[in-house]
N, C-alpha and C. Protein backbone atom coordinates (compact mmCIF):
# COMPACT_ATOMS: atom_id res chain seq x y z
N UNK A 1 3.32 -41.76 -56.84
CA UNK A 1 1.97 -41.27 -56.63
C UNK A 1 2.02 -40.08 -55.67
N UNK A 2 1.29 -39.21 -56.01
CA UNK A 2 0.92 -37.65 -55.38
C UNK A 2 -0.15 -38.05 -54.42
N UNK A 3 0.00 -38.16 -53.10
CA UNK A 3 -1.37 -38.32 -52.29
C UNK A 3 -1.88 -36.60 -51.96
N UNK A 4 -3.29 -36.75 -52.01
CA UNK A 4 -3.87 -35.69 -51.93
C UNK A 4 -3.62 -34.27 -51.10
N UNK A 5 -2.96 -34.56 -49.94
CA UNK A 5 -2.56 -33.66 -48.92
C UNK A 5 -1.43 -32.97 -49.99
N UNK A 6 -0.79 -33.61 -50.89
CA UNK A 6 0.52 -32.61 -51.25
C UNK A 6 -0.04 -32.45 -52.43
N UNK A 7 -0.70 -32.51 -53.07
CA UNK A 7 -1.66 -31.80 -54.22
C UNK A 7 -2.16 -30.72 -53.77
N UNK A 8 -2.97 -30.79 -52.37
CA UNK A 8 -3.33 -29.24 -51.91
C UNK A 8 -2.39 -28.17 -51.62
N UNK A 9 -1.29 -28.65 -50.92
CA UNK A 9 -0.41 -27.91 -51.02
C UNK A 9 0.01 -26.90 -51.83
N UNK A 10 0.31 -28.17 -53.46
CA UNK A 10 0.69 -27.20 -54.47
C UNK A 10 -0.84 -26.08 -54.81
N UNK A 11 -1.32 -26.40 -54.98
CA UNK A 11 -2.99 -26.01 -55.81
C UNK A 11 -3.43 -25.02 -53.92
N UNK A 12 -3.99 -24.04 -55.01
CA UNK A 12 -4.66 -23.13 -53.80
C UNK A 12 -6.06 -23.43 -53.96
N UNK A 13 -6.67 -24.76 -54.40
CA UNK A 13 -8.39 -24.80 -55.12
C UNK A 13 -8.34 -25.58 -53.71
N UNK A 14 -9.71 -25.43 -53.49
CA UNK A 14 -10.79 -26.10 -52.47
C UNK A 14 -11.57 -26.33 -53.13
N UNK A 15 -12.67 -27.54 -52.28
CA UNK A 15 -14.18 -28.00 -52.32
C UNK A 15 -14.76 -26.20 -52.40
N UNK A 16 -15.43 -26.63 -54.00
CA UNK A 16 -15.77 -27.32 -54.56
C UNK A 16 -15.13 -27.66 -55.83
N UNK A 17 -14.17 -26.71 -55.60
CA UNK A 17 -13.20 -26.29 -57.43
C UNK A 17 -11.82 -27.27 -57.38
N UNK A 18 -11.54 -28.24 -56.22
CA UNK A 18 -10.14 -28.65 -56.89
C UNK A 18 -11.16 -29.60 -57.23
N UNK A 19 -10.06 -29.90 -58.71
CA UNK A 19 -10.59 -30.72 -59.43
C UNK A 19 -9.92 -32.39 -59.54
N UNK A 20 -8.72 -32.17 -59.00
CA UNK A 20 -7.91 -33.38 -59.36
C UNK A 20 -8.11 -34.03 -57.67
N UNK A 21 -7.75 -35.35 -57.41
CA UNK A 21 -7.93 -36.53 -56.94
C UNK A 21 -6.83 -37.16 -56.61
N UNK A 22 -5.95 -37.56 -57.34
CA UNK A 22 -4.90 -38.13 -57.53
C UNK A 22 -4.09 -37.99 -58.13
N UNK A 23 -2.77 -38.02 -58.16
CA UNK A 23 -1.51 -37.85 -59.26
C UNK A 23 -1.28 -39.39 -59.46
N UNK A 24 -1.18 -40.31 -60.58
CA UNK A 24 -0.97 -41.59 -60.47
C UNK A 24 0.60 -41.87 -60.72
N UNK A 25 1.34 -40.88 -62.08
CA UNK A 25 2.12 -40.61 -62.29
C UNK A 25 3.12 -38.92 -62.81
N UNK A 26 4.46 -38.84 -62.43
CA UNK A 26 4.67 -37.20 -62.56
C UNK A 26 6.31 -37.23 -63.13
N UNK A 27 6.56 -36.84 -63.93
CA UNK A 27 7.88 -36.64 -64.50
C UNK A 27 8.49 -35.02 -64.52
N UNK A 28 8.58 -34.64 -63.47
CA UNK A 28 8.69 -33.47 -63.68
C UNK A 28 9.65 -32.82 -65.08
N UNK A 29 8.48 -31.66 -65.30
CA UNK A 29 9.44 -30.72 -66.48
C UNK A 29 8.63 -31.53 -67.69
N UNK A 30 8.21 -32.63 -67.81
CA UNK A 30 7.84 -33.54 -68.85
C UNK A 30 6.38 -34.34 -68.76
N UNK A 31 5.47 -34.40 -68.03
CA UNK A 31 4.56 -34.71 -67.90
C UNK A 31 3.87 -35.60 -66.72
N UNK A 32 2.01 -35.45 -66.30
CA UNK A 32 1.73 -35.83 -65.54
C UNK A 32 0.23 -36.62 -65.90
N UNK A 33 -0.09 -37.69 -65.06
CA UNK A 33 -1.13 -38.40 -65.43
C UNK A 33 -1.57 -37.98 -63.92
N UNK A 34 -3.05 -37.92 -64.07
CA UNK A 34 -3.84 -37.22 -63.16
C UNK A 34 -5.23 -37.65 -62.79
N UNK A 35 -5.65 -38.25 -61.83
CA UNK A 35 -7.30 -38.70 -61.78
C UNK A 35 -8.38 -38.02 -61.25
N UNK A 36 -9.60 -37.43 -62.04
CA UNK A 36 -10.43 -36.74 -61.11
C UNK A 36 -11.92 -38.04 -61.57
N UNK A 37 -12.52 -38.18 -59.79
CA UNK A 37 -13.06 -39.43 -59.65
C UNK A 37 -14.45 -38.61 -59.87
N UNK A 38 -15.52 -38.67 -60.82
CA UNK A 38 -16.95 -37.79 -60.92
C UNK A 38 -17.67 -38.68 -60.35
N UNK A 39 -18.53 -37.70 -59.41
CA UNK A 39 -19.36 -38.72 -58.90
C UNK A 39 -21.17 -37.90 -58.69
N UNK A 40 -22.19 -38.09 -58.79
CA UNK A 40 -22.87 -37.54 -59.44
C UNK A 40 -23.47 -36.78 -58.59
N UNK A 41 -22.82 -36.61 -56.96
CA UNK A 41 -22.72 -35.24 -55.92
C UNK A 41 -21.86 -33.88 -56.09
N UNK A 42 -21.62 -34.07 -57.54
CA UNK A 42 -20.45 -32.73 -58.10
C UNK A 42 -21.70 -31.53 -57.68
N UNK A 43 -21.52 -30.36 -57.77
CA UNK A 43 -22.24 -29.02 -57.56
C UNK A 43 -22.55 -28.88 -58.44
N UNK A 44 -21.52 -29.05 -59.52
CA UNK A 44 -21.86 -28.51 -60.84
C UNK A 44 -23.19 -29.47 -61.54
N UNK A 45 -23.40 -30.31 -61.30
CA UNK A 45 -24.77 -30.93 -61.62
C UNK A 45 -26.15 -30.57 -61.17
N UNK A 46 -26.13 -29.50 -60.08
CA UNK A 46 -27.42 -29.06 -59.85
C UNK A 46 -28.15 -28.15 -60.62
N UNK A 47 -26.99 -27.66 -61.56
CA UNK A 47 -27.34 -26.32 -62.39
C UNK A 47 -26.91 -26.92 -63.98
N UNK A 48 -26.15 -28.05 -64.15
CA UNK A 48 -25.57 -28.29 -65.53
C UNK A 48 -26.63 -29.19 -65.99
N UNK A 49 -27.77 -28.94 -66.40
CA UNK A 49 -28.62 -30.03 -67.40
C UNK A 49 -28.89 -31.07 -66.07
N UNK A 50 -30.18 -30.76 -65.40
CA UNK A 50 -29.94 -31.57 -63.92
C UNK A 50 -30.81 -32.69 -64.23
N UNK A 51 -30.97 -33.13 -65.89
CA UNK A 51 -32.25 -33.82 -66.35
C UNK A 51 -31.27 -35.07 -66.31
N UNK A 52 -29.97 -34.11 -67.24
CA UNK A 52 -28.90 -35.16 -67.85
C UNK A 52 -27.42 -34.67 -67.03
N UNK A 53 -26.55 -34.83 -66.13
CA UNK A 53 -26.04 -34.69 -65.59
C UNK A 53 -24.24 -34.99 -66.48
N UNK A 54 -24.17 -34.12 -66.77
CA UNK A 54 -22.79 -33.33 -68.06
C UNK A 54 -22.04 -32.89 -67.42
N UNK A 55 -21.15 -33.37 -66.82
CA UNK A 55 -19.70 -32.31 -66.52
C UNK A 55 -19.70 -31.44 -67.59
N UNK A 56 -19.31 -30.27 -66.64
CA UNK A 56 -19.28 -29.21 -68.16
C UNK A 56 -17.58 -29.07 -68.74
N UNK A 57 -17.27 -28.99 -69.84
CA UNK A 57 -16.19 -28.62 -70.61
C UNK A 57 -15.47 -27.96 -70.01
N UNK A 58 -15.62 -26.62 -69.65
CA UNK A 58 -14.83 -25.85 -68.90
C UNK A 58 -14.25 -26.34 -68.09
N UNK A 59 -15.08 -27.18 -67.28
CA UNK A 59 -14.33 -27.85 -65.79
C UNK A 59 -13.32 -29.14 -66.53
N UNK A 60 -13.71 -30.05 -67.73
CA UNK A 60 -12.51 -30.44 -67.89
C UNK A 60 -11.58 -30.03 -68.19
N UNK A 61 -11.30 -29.04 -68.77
CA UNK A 61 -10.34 -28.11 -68.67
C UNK A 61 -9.76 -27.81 -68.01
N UNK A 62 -10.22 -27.41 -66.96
CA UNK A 62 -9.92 -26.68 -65.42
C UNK A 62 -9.26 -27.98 -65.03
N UNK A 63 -9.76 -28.66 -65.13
CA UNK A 63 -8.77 -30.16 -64.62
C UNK A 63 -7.66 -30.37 -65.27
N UNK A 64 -7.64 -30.19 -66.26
CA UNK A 64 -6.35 -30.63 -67.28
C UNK A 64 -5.34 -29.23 -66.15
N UNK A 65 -5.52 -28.08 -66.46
CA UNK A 65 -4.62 -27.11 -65.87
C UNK A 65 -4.51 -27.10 -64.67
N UNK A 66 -5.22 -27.31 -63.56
CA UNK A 66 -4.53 -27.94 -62.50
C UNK A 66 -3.84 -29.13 -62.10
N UNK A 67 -4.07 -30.19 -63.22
CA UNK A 67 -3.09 -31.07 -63.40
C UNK A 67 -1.62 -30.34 -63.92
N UNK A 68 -1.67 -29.99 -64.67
CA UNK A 68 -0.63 -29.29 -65.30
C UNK A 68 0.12 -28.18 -63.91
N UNK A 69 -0.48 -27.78 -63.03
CA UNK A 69 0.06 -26.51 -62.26
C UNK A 69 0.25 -27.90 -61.64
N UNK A 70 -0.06 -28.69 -60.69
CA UNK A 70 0.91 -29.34 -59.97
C UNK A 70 1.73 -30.02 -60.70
N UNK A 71 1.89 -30.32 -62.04
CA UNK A 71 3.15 -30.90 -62.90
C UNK A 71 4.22 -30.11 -62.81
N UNK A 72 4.31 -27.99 -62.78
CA UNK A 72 4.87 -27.21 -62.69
C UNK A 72 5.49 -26.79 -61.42
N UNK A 73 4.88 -27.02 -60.48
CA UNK A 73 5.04 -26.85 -58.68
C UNK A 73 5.69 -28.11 -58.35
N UNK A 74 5.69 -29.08 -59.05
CA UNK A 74 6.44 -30.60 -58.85
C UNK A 74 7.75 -30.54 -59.51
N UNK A 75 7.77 -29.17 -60.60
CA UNK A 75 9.30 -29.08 -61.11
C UNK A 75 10.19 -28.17 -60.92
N UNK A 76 9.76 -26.83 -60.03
CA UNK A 76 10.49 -26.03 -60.22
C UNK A 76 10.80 -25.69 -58.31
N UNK A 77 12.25 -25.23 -58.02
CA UNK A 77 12.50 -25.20 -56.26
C UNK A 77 11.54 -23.93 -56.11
N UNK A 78 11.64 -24.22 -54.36
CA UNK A 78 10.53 -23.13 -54.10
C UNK A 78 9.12 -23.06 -54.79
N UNK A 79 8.05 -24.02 -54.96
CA UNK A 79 6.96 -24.04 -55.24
C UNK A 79 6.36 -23.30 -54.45
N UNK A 80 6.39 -22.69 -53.27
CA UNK A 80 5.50 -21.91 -52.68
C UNK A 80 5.40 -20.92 -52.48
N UNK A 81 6.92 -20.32 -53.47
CA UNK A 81 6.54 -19.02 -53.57
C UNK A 81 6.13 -18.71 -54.92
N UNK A 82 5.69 -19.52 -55.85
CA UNK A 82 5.30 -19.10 -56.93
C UNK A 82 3.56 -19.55 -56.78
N UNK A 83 2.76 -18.89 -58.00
CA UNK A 83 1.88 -18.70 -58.27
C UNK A 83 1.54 -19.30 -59.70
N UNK A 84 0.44 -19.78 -60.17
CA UNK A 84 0.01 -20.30 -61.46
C UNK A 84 -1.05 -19.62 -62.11
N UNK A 85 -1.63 -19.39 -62.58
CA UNK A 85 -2.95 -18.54 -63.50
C UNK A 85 -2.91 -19.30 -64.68
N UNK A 86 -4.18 -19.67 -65.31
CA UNK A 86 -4.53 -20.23 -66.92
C UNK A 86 -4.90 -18.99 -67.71
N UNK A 87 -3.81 -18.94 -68.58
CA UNK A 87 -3.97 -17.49 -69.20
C UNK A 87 -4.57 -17.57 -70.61
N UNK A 88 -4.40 -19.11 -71.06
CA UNK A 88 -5.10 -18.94 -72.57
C UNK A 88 -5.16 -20.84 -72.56
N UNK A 89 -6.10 -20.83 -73.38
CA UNK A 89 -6.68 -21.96 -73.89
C UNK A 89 -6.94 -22.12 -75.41
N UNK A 90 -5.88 -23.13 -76.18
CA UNK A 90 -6.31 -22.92 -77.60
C UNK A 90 -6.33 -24.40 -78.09
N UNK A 91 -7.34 -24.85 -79.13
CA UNK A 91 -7.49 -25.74 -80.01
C UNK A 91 -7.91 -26.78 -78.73
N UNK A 92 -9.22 -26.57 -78.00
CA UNK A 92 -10.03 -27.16 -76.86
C UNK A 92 -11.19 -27.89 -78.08
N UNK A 93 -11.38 -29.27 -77.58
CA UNK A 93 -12.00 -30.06 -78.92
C UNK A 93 -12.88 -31.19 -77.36
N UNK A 94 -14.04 -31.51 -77.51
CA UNK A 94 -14.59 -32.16 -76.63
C UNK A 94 -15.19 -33.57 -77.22
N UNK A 95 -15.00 -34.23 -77.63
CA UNK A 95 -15.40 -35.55 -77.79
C UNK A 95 -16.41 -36.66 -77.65
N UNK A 96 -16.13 -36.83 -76.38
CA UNK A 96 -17.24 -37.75 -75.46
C UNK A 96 -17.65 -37.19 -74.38
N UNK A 97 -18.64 -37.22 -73.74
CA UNK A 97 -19.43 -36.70 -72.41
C UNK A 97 -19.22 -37.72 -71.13
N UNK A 98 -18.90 -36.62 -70.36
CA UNK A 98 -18.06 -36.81 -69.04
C UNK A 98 -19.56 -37.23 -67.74
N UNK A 99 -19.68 -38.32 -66.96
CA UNK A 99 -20.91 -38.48 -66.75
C UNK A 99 -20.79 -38.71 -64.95
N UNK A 100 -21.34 -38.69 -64.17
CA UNK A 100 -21.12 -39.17 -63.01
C UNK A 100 -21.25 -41.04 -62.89
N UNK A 101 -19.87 -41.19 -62.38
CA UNK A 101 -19.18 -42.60 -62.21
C UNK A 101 -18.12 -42.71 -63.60
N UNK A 102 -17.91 -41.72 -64.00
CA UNK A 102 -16.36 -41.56 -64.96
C UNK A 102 -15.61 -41.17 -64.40
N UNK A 103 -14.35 -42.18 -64.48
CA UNK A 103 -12.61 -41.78 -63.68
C UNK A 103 -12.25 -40.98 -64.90
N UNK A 104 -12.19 -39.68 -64.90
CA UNK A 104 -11.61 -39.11 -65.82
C UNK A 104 -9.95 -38.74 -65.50
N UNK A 105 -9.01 -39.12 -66.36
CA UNK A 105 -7.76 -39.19 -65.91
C UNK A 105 -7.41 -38.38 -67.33
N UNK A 106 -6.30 -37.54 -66.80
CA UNK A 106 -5.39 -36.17 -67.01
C UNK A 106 -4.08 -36.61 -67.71
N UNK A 107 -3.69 -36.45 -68.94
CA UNK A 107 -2.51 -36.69 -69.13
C UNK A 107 -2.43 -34.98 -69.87
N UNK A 108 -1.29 -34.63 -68.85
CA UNK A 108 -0.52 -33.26 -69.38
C UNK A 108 0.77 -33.04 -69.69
N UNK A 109 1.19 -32.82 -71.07
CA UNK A 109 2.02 -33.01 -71.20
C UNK A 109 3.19 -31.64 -71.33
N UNK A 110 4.33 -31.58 -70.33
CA UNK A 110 4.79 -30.16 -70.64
C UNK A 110 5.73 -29.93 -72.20
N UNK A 111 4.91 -28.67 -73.06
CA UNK A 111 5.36 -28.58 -74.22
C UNK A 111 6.72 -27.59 -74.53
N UNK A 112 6.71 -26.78 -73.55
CA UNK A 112 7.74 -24.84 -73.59
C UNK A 112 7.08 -24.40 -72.59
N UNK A 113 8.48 -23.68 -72.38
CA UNK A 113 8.46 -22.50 -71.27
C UNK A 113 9.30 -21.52 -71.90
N UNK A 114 8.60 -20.33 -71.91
CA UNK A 114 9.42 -19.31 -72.37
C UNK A 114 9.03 -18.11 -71.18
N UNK A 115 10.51 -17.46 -70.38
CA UNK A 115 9.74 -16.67 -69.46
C UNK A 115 8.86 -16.87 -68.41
N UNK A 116 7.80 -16.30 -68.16
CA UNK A 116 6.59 -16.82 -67.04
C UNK A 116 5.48 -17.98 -67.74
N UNK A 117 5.56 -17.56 -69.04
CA UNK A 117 4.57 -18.74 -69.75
C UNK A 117 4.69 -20.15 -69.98
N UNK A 118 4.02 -20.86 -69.44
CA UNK A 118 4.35 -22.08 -69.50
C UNK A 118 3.32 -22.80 -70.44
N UNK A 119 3.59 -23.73 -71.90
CA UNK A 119 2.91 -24.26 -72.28
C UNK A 119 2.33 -25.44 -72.42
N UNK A 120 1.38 -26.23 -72.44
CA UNK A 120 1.05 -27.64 -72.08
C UNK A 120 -0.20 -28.25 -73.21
N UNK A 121 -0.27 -29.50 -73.18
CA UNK A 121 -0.88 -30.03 -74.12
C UNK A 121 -1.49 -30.99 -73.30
N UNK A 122 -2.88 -30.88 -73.12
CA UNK A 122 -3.55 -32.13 -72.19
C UNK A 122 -4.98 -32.75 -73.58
N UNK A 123 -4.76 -33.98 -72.29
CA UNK A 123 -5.88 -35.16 -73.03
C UNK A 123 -6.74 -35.33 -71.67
N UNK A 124 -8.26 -35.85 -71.58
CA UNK A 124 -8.74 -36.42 -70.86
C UNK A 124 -9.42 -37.15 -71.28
N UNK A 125 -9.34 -38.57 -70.57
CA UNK A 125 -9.91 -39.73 -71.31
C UNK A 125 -10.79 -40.33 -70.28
N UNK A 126 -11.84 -41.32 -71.17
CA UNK A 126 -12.86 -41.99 -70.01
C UNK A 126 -12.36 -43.05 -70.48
N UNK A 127 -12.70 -44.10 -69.88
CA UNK A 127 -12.38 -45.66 -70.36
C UNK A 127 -11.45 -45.88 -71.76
N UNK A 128 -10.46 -45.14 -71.37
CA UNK A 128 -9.50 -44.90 -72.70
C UNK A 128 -10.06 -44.35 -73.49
N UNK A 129 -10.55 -43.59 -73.80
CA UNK A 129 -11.17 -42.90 -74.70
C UNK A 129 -11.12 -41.49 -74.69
N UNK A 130 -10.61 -40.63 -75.47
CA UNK A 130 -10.66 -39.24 -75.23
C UNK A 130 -11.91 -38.48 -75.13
N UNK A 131 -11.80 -37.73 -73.89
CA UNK A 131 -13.56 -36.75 -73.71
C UNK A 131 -12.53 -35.79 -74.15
N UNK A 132 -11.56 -35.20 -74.19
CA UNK A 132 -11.44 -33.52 -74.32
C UNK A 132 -9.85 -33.07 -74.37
N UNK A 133 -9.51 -32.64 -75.08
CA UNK A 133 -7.85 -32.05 -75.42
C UNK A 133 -7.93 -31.08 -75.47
N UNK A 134 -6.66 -30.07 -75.43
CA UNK A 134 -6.14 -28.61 -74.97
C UNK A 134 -5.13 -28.40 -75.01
N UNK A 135 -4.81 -27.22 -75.89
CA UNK A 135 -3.44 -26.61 -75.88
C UNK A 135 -3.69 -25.63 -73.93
N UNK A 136 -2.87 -25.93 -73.57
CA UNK A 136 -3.07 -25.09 -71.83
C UNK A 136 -1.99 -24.15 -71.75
N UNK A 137 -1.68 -22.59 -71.70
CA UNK A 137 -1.12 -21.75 -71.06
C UNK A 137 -1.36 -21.46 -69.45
N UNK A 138 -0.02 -21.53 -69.03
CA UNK A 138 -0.19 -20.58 -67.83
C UNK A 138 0.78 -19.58 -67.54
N UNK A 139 0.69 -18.67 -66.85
CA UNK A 139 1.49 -17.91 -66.28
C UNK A 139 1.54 -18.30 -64.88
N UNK A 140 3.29 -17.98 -64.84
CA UNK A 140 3.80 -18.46 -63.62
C UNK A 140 3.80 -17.17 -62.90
N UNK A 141 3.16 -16.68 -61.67
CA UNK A 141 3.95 -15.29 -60.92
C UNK A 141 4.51 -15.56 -59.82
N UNK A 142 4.91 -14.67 -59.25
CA UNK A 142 5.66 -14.84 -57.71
C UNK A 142 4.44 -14.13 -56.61
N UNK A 143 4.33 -15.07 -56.14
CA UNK A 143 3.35 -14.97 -54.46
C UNK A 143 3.31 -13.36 -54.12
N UNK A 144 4.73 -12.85 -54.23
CA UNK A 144 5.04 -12.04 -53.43
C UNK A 144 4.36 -10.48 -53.79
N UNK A 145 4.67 -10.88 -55.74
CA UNK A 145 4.02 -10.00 -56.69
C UNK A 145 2.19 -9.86 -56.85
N UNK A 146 2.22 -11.48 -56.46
CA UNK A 146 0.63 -11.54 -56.66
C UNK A 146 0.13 -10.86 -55.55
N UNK A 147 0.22 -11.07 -54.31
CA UNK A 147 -0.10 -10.59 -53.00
C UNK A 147 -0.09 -9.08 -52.91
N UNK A 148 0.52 -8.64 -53.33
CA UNK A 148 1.17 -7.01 -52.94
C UNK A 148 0.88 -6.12 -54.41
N UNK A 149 0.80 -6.92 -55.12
CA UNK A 149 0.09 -6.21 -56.43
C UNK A 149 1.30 -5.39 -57.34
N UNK A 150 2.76 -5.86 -56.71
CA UNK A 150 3.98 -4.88 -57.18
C UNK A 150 4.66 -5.99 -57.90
N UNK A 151 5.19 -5.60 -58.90
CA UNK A 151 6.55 -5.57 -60.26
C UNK A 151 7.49 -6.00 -59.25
């Protein structure tokens, strides 16, 4: 188990945007199960349908790939000098509706790496049940490149 202090570590997200909670399980290079706990004080509910209170899609998403970036920062030396970005999102399919008091838990699975691109395949499920899947790209950069804006 990933306790939260070394999740922030890897992940540069804060209140209100990290999205993940817990790591329950992590295989580096090969996959991670991930918990984000909704609870119906999210931000995103003041503005998302405040009649009917919807995690929005995007943000499960956003969860799946920061699950996935600490699956990547959990596998490769020197995690802190690299950098993560979600560069593409393909074949995103939403299912069931994500509600406040749903443990929505993250299974990401690492698919290829070719180069800086790293590819991933996530599920998020409510009570076993799938709310939302994703093919997940990221690009990996170096801190040093991101910071300084240089090759």
């Amino acid at each position: 188990m990933v306790p939260i202090e070394q999740i922030m570590r890897f992940l540069p997200h804060r209140f209100p945007f990290l999205l993940v909670d817990r790591v329950v399980d992590m295989v580096p290079r090969k996959s991670i199960v991930a918990l984000k706990n909704v609870t119906c004080n999210e931000h995103f509910f003041q503005g998302h349908f405040p009649d009917w209170k919807i995690m929005p899609g995007v943000l499960i998403i956003e969860a799946m790939a920061q699950a996935g970036a600490i699956l990547l920062f959990g596998s490769i030396p020197d995690p802190e000098k690299k950098f993560c970005v979600l560069s593409k999102v393909d074949k995103a399919k939403f299912k069931r509706m994500v509600v406040p008091g749903d443990q929505l838990r993250m299974e990401v699975e690492w698919t290829r790496q070719k180069g800086r691109i790293l590819q991933m395949k996530g599920k998020a499920f409510v009570d076993g049940e799938v709310a939302a899947e994703a093919e997940i790209f990221a690009t990996v950069l170096d801190v040093e490149t991101f910071v300084t804006g240089r090759s």
